[in-house]
Protein backbone atom coordinates (compact mmCIF):
# COMPACT_ATOMS: atom_id res chain seq x y z
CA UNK A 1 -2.41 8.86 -54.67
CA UNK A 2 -0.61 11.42 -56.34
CA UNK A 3 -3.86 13.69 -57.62
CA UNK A 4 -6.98 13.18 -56.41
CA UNK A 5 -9.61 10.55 -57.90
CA UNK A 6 -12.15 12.96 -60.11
CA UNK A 7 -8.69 14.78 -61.16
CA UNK A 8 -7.76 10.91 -63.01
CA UNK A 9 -11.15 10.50 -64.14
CA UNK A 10 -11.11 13.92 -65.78
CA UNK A 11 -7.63 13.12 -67.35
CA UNK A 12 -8.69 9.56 -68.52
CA UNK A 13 -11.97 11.45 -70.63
CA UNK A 14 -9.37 13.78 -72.15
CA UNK A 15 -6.73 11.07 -73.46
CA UNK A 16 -9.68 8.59 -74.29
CA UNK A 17 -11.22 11.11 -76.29
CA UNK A 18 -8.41 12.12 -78.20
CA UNK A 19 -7.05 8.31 -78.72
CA UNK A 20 -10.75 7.21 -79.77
CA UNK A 21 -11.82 10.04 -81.82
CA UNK A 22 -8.42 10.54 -84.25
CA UNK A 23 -7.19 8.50 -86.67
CA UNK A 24 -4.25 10.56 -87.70
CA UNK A 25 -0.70 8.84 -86.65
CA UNK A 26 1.42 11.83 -86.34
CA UNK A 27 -1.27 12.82 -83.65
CA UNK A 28 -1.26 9.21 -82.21
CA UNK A 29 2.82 9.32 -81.85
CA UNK A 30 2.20 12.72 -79.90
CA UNK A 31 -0.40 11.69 -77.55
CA UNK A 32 1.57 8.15 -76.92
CA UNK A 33 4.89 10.11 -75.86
CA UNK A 34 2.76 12.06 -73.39
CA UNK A 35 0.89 9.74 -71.94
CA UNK A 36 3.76 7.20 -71.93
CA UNK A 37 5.77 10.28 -69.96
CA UNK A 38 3.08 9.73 -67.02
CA UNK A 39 2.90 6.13 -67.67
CA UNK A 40 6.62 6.06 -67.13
CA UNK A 41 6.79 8.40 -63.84
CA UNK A 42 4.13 6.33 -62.39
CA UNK A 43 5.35 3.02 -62.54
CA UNK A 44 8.24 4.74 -60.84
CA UNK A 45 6.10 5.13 -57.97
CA UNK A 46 4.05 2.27 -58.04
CA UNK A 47 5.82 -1.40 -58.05
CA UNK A 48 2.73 -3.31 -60.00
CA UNK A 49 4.06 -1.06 -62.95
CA UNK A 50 5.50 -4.13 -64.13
CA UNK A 51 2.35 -5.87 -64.54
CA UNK A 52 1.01 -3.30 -66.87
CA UNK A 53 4.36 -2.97 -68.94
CA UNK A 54 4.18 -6.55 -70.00
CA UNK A 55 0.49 -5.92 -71.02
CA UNK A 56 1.78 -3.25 -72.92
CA UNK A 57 4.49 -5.32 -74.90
CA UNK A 58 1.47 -7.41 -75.96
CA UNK A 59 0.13 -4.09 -77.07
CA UNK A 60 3.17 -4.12 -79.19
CA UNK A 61 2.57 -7.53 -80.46
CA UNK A 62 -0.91 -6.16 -81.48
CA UNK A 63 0.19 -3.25 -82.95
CA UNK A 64 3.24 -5.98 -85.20
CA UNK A 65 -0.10 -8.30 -85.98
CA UNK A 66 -2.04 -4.75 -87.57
CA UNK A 67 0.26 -3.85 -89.40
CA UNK A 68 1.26 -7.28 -90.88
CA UNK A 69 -2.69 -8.64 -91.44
CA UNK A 70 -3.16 -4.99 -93.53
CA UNK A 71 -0.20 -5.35 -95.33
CA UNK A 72 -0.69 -8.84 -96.30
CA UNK A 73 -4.13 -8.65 -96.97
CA UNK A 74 -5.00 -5.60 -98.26
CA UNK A 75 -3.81 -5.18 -102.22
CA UNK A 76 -5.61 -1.73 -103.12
CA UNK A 77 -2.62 1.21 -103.81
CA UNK A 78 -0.49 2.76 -106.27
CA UNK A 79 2.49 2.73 -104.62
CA UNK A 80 4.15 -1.02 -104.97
CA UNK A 81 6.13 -2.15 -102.32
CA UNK A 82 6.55 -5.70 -103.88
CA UNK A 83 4.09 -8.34 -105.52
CA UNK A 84 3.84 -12.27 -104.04
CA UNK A 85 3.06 -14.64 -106.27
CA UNK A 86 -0.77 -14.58 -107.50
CA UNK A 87 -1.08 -18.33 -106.74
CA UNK A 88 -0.67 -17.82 -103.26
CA UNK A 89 -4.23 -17.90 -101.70
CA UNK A 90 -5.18 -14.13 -99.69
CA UNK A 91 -1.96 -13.17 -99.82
CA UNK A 92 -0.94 -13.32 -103.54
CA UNK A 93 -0.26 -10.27 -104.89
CA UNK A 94 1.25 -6.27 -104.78
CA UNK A 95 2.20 -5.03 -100.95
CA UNK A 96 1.71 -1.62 -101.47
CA UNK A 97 3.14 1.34 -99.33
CA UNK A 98 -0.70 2.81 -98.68
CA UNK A 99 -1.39 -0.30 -96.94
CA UNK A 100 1.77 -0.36 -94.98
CA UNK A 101 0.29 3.67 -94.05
CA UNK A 102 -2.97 2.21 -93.03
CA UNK A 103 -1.45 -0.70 -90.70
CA UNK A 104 0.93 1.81 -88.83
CA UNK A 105 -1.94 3.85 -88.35
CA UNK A 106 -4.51 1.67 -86.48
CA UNK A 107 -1.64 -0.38 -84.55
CA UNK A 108 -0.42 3.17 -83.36
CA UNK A 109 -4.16 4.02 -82.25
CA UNK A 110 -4.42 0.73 -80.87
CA UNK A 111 -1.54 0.96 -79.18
CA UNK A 112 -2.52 4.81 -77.65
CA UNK A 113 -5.77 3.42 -76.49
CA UNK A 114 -4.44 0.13 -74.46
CA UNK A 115 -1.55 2.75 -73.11
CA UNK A 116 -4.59 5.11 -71.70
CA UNK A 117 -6.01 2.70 -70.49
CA UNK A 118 -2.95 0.42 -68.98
CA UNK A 119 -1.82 4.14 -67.21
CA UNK A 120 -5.24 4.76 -65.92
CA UNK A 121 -5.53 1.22 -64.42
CA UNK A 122 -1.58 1.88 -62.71
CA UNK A 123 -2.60 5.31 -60.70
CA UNK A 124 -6.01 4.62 -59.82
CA UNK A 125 -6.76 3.41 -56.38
CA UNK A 126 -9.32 0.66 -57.16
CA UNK A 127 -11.23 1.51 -53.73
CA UNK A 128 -11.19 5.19 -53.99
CA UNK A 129 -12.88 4.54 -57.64
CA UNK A 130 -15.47 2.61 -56.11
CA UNK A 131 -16.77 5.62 -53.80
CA UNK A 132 -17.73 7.71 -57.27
CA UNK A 133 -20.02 4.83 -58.32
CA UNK A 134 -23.35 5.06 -57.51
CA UNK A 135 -24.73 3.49 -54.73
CA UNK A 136 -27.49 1.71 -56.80
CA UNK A 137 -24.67 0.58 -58.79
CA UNK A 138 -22.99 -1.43 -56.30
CA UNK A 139 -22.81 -4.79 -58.62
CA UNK A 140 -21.41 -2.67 -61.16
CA UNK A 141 -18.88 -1.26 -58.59
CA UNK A 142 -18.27 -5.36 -58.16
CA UNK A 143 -17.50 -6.31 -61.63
CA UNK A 144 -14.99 -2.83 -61.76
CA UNK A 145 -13.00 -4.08 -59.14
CA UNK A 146 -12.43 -7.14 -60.17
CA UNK A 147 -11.45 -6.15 -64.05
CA UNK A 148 -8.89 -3.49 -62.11
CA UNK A 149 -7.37 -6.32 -60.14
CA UNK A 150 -7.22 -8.90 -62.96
CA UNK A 151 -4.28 -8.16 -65.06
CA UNK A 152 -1.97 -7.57 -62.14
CA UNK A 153 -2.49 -10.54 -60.38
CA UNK A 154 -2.70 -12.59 -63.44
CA UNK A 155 0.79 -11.40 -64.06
CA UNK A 156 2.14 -11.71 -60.80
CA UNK A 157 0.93 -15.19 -60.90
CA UNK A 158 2.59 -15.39 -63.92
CA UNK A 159 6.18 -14.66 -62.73
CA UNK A 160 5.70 -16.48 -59.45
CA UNK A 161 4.89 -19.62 -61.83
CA UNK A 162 7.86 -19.18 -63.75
CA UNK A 163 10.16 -18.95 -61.29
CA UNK A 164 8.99 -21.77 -59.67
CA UNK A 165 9.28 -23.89 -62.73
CA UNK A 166 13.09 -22.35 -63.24
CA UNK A 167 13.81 -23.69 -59.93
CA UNK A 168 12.85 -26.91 -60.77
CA UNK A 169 15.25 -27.46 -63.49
CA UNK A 170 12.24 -26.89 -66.21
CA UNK A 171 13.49 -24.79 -69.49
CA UNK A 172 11.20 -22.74 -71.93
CA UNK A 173 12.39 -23.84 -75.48
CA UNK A 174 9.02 -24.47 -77.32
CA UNK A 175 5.47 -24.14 -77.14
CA UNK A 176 5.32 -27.22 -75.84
CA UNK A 177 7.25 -25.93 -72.95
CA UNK A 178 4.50 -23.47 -71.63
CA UNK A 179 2.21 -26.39 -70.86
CA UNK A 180 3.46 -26.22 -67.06
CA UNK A 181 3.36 -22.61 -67.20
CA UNK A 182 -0.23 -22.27 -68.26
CA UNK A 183 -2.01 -25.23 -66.48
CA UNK A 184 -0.98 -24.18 -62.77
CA UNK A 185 -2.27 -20.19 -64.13
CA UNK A 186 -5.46 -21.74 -64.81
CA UNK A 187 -5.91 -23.40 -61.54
CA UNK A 188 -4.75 -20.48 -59.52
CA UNK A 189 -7.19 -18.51 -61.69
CA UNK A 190 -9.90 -20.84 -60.72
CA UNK A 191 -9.17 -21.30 -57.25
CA UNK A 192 -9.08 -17.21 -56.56
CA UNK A 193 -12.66 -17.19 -58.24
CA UNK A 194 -14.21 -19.87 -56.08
CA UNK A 195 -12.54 -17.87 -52.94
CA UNK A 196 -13.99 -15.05 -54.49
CA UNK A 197 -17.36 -16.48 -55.12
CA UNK A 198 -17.24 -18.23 -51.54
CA UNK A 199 -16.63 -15.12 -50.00
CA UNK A 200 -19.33 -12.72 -52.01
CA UNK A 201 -22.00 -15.52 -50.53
CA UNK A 202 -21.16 -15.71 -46.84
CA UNK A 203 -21.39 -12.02 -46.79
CA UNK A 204 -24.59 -12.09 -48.39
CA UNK A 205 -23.83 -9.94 -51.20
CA UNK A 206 -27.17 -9.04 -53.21
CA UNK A 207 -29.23 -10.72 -51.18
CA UNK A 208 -32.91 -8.64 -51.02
CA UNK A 209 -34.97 -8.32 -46.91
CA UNK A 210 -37.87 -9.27 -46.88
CA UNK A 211 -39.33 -5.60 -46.50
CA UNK A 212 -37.30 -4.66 -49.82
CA UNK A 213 -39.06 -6.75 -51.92
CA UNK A 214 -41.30 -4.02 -53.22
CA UNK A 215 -38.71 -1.92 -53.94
CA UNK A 216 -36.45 -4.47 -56.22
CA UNK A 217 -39.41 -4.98 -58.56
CA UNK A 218 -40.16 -1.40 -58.48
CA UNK A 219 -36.53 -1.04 -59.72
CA UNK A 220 -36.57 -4.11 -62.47
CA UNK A 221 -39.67 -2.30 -64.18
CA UNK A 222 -38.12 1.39 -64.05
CA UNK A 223 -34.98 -0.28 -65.71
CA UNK A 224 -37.25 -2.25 -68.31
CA UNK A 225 -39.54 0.10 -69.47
CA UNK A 226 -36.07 3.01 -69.09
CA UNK A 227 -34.18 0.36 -71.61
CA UNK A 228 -37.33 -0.08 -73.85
CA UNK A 229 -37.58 3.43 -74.33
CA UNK A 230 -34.55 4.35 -75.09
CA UNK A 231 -35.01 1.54 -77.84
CA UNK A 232 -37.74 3.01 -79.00
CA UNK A 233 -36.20 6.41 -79.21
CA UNK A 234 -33.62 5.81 -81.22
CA UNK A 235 -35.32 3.48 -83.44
CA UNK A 236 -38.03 6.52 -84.40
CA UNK A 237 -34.86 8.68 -84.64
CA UNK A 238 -33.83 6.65 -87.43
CA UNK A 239 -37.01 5.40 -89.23
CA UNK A 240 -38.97 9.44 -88.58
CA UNK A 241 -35.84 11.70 -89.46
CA UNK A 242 -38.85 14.54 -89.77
CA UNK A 243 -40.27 14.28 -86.46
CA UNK A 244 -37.16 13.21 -84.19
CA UNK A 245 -38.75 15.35 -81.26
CA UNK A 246 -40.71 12.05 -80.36
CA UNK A 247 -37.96 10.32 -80.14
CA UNK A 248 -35.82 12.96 -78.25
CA UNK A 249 -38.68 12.93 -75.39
CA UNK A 250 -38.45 9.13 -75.69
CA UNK A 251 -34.97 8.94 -75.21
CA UNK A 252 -35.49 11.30 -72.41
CA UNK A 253 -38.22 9.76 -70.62
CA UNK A 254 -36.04 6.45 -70.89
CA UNK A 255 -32.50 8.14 -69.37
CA UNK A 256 -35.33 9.40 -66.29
CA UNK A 257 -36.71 5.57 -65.64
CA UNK A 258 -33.45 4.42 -65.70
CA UNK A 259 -31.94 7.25 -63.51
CA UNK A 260 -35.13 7.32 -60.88
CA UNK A 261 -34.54 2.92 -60.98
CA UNK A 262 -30.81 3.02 -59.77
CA UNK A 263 -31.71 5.70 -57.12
CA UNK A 264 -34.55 3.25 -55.94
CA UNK A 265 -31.92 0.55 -56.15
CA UNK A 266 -29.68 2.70 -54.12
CA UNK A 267 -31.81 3.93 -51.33
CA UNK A 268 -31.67 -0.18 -49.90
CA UNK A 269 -27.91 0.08 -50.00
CA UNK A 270 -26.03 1.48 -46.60
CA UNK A 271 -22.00 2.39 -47.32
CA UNK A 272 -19.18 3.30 -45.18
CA UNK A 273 -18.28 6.99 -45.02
CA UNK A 274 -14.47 7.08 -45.47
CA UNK A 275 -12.61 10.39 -45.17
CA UNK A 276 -12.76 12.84 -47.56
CA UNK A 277 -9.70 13.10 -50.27
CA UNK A 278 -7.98 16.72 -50.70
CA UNK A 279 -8.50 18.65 -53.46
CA UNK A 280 -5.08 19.91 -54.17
CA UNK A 281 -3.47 22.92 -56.51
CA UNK A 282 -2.24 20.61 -58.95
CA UNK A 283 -5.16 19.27 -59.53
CA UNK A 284 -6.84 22.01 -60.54
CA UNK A 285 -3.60 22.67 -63.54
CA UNK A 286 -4.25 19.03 -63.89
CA UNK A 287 -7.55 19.29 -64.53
CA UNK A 288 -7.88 22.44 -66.80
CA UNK A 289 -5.09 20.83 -68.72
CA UNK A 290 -7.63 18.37 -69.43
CA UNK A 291 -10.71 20.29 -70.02
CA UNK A 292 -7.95 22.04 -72.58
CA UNK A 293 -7.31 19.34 -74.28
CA UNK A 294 -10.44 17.83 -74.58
CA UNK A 295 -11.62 21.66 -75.91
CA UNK A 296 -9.32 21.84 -78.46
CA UNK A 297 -10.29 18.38 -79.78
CA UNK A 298 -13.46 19.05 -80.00
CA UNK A 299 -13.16 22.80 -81.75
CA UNK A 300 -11.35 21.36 -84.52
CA UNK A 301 -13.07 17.98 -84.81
CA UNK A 302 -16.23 20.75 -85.70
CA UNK A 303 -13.81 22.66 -87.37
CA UNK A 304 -12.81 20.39 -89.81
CA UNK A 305 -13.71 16.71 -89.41
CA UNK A 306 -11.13 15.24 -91.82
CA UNK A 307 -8.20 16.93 -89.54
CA UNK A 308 -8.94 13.24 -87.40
CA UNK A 309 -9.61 11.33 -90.39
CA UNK A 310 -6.76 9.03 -91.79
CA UNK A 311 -7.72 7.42 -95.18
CA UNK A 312 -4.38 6.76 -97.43
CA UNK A 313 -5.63 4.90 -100.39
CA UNK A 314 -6.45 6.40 -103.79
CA UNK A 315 -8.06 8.69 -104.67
CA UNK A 316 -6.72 10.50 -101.26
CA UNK A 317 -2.93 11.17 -100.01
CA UNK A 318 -1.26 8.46 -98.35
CA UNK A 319 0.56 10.46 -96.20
CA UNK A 320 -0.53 11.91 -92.97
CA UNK A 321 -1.85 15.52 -92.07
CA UNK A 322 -0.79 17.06 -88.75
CA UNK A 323 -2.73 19.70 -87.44
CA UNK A 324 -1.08 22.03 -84.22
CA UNK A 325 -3.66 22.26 -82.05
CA UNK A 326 -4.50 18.72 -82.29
CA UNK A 327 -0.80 17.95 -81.05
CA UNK A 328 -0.92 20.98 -78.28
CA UNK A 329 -3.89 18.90 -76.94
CA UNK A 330 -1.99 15.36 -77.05
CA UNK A 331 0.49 17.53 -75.10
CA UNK A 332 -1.44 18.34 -72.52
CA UNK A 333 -2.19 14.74 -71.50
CA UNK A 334 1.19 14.70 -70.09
CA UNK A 335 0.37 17.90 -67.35
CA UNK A 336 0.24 14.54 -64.68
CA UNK A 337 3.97 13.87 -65.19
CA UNK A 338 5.22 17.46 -64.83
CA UNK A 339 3.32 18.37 -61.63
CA UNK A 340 3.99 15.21 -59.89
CA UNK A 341 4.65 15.04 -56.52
CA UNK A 342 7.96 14.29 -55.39
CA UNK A 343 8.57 10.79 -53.40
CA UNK A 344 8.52 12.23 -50.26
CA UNK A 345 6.11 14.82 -50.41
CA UNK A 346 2.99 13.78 -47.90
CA UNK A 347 1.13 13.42 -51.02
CA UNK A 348 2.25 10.30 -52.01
CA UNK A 349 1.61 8.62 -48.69
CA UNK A 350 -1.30 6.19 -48.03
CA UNK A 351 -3.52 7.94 -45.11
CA UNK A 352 -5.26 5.68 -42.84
CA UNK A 353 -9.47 6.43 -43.60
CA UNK A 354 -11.73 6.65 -40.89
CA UNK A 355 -14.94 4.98 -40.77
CA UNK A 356 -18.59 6.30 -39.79
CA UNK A 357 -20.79 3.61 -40.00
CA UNK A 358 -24.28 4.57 -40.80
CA UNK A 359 -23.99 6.79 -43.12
CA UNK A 360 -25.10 6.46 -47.14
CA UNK A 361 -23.11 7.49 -49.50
C-alpha cells in the first residue's frame, strides 16, 4: 500500500466527518473534487478501480433520483419553476427553484459520502485492516471482510456474465433482456456463500474448548449487563436532564463491561504475528493533513453551527453559504493524491509477511 493502514483510517475519519456533518453544497462540490483527485490516482494503481467506478455511477443515479423525488414532491417555495396540473395525484402542482436547491444538495452529500467510502474501500488492504481489529472482535473482523470483498467481486462477476452472454449471440435491448444476466449473478452469489460457509465450518471457526466454556458466558453477561447500561444511561439522560451525572457513570460503567467482555473474548483467541508495516514521512503530512481538516471542521461547526446547515426554503435564503475554512479543510482530504508514491517507488510493492506463530495479537 501506498501509506500505511492507521494513516487511511485517520484520512477516512477526516473526509467522513466532513461529508456527514455538512450540509452545505458548495462545501460538498469541494470535498468531492478532492477526494475524487485520490479516488482517481488510486484506481490508477489499483486494477479493481473499475469495480468501484461503476458503484459510483449508481451513486450518480442516486444523486438523479434525489434530486427528481424533491423536486417532484416537494411544493413549498417562492420561487416557481413551473406548476403541473393540480389533478395529478403527489405531483400536481408548482416545481419551485428552493426545492430544486434542496435536491442538489442531499444528492451532492450523498454522492460525497458513497465516494469516501467507495475510495476508502479501493486503497485499503482488506487483511492489513483486519490486524487493527480487536482480537475479541474476530467475528466482527469476519463480517468486515466480507462487506470489503463484496462489491468487487459482485462486479467482476458481473462483467464476466456479460461477456459470456455477448458471446453467445444474446443482446441487451429491454428489461426483459437482463433476466440471463441476473439469474447466473444470483447463483454465483449463492454458490461463493455456501463455499464460504463450507469453509468457515471445517476450520472450526467460533467453535468454544471445552476449558473455555467459563470464559464465553463470562463474556455474554459483561456484554449484557455493558448493553443494558448503556440503555439505561441514556434513557436517565433524557428523562433526569437535572441529574445526568447518574447517567454519565451509567454510561460509563456500561462502555467498561463491554470493553473488559471483548478483552475476555479475546484472551481465547491466538493470531498470527505478521511483519510490522513502516511508518513513512508521508504519512505523517498525510496524517496532520487530516487531523487539520478534521480541526477546522470542528472549530467552526462550534463556531457557528449554521455555517454546515443548508435549509433553502422560506423564511431562509435559498442559496448556499460558503465558508473558507470549511473548503481549506475539504482541501486537505486530497494531501493522499499529492504525496503519492510514484509506480516504482518500493512503496507500492506487495512485501512478502513473515509469520510467528504463537504469538497474540
Amino acid at each position: 500500500m501506498a501509506y500505511h493502514t492507521f494513516t487511511w483510517l485517520m484520512w477516512l475519519a477526516a473526509a467522513a466527518y466532513l461529508a456527514l456533518a455538512n450540509q452545505q453544497p458548495l462545501q460538498a462540490v469541494v470535498l468531492i473534487l478532492a477526494v475524487g483527485s485520490v479516488f482517481t490516482v488510486a484506481s490508477r494503481r489499483n486494477p479493481s478501480g473499475q469495480s468501484w467506478s461503476a458503484f459510483l455511477r449508481f451513486g450518480v443515479w442516486a444523486w438523479l433520483l434525489a434530486l427528481a423525488f424533491n423536486l417532484l414532491f416537494s411544493h413549498a417555495g417562492n420561487s416557481v419553476l413551473l406548476t403541473l396540473p393540480r389533478s395529478w395525484p403527489l405531483i400536481g402542482g408548482p416545481l419551485t427553484l428552493e426545492a430544486l436547491l434542496f435536491g442538489l444538495a442531499s444528492g451532492a452529500n450523498l454522492f460525497a459520502v458513497l465516494l469516501v467510502f467507495a475510495t476508502f474501500n479501493l486503497v485499503i488492504d482488506a487483511h492489513r485492516l483486519l490486524r487493527w481489529i480487536p482480537a475479541g472482535l474476530y467475528q466482527a473482523g469476519l463480517v468486515i471482510s466480507i462487506a470489503l470483498s463484496f462489491v468487487p467481486q459482485m462486479v467482476s462477476g458481473l462483467a464476466e456474465i456479460r461477456e459470456a452472454q455477448r458471446i453467445r449471440g444474446h443482446r441487451f435491448r429491454g428489461l426483459r433482456d437482463l433476466i440471463p444476466l441476473f439469474v447466473p449473478l444470483i447463483t454465483t452469489a449463492l454458490e461463493r456463500s455456501l463455499t464460504l460457509a463450507e469453509s468457515i465450518e471445517a476450520r472450526g471457526f467460533g467453535g468454544v474448548l471445552k476449558g473455555e466454556a467459563m470464559t464465553a458466558e463470562a463474556v455474554t453477561t459483561n456484554l449484557l449487563v455493558g448493553l443494558m447500561a448503556l440503555l439505561c444511561g441514556l434513557i436517565w439522560q433524557a428523562l433526569r436532564p437535572s441529574a445526568a451525572w447518574v447517567g454519565l457513570v451509567m454510561l460509563a460503567c456500561g462502555v467498561a463491561l463491554i470493553g473488559l467482555g471483548v478483552h475476555l473474548q479475546g484472551r481465547g483467541v491466538r493470531r498470527t504475528h505478521y511483519r510490522r508495516e513502516l511508518w513513512r514521512a508521508r504519512d505523517t503530512w498525510v496524517s496532520l493533513a487530516c487531523l487539520a481538516a478534521a480541526s477546522l471542521a470542528t472549530y467552526v461547526r462550534m463556531r457557528d453551527p449554521s455555517a454546515l446547515a443548508y435549509y433553502p426554503y422560506p423564511p431562509f435564503s435559498p442559496w448556499p453559504r460558503f465558508t473558507p475554512l470549511l473548503g481549506l479543510a475539504a482541501l486537505l482530504s486530497a494531501t493522499p493524491a499529492f504525496l503519492w508514491p510514484a509506480p516504482s517507488s518500493r512503496g507500492d510493492r506487495p512485501v512478502a509477511p513473515t509469520v510467528q506463530a504463537g504469538r497474540r495479537a
